[in-house]
Protein backbone atom coordinates (compact mmCIF):
# COMPACT_ATOMS: atom_id res chain seq x y z
CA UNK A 1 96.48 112.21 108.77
CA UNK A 2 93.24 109.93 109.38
CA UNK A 3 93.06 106.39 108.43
CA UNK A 4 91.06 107.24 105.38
CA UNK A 5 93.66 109.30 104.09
CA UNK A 6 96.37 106.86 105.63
CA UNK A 7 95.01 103.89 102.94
CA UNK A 8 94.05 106.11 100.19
CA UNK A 9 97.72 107.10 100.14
CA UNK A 10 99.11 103.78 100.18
CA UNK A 11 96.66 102.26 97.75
CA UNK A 12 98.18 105.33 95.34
CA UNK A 13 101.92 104.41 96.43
CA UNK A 14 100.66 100.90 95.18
CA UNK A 15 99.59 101.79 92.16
CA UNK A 16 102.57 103.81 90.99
CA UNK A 17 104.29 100.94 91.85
CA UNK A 18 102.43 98.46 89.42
CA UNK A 19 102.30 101.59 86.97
CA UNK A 20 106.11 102.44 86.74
CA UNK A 21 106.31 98.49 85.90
CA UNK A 22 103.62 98.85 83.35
CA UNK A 23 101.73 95.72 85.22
CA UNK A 24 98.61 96.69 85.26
CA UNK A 25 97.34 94.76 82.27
CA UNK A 26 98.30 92.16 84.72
CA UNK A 27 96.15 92.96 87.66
CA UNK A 28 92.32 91.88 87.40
CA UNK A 29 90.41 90.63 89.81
CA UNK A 30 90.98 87.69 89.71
CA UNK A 31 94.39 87.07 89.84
CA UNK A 32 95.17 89.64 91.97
CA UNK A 33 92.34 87.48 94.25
CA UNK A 34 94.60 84.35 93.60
CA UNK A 35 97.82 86.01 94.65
CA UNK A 36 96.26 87.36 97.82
CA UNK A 37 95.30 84.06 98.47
CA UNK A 38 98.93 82.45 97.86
CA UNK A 39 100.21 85.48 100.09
CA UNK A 40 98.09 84.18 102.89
CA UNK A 41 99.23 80.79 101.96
CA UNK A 42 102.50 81.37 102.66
CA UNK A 43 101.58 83.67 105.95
CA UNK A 44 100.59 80.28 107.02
CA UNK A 45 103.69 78.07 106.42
CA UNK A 46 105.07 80.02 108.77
CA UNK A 47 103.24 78.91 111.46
CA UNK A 48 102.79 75.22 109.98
CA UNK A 49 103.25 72.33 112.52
CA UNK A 50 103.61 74.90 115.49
CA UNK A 51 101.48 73.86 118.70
CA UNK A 52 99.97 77.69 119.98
CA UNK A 53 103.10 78.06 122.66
CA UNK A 54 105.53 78.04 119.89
CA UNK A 55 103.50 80.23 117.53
CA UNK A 56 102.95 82.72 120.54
CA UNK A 57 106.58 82.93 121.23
CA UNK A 58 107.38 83.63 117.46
CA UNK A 59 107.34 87.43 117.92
CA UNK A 60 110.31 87.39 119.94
CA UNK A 61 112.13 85.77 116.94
CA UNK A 62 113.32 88.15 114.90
CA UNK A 63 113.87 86.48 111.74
CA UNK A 64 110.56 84.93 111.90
CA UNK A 65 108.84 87.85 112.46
CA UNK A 66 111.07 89.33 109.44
CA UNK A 67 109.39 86.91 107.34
CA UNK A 68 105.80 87.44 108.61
CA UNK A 69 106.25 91.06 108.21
CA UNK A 70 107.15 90.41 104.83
CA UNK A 71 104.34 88.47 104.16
CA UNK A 72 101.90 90.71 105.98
CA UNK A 73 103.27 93.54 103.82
CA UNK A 74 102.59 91.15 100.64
CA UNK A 75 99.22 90.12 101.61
CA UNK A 76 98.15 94.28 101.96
CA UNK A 77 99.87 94.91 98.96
CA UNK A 78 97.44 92.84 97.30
CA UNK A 79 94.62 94.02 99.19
CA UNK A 80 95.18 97.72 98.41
CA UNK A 81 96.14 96.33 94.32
CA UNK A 82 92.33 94.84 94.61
CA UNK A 83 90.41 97.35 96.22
CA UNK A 84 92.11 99.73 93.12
CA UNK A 85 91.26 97.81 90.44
CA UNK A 86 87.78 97.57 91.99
CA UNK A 87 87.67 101.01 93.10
CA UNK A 88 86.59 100.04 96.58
CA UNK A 89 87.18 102.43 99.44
CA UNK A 90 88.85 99.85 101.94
CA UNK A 91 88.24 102.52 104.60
CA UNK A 92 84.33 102.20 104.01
CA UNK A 93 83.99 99.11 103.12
CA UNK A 94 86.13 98.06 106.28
CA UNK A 95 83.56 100.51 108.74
CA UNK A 96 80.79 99.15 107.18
CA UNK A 97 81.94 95.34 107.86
CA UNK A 98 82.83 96.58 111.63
CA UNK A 99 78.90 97.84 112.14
CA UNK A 100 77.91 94.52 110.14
CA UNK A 101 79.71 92.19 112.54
CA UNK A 102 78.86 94.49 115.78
CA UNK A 103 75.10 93.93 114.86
CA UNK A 104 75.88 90.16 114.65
CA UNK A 105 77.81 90.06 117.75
CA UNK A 106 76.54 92.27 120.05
CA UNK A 107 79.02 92.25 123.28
CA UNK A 108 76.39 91.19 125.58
CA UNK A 109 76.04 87.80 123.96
CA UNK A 110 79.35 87.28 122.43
CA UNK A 111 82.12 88.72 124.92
CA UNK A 112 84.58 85.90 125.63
CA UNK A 113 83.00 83.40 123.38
CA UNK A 114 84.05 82.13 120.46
CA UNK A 115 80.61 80.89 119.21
CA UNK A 116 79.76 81.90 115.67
CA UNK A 117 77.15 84.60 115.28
CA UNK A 118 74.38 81.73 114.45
CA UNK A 119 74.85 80.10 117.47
CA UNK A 120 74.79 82.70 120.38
């Protein structure tokens, strides 16, 4: 199965999901936009107050990386609920973004920097 079909089936999982629970009336833009962004939120806490060592070395903690998984999941979850409700193909969208960014950081200029697109 290719990644197009790979996210097109999840975003359908998704759905059913929201439509056996008969929330759909819930899920417009924009709050599905405001609980992507308390999803992220709370990928964060996770790594609150951790110097980069310790947040490095979190992946060999497996109940932290429980609860990132969890909130990873959560986060796509979202994503895929948005993209339905806005019919977006996430799979084009996402291609399109990669050319996007590849003609604003060409590797020449940008390998092993971490200088913003306006400033190489």
């Amino acid at each position: 199965m290719d990644n197009g079909a790979l996210i097109s089936n999840l975003r359908k999982e998704v759905a059913e999901f929201r439509d056996d629970r008969d929330w759909k009336k819930f899920h417009n833009p924009k709050d599905l936009s405001i609980a992507l962004s308390i999803e992220a939120s709370e990928l964060l806490e996770l790594f609150l107050w951790k110097d980069h060592v310790s947040a490095a070395k979190i992946k060999r903690d497996r109940r932290q990386l429980k609860r990132i998984e969890e909130e990873v999941a959560d986060i796509f979850i979202y994503m895929l609920s948005l993209s339905d409700v806005l019919e977006l193909d996430l799979s084009d969208v996402v291609t399109e973004k990669l050319r996007k960014n590849a003609r604003k950081y060409p590797v020449r200029k940008s390998k092993g920097s971490n200088k913003k697109y306006t400033e190489l």
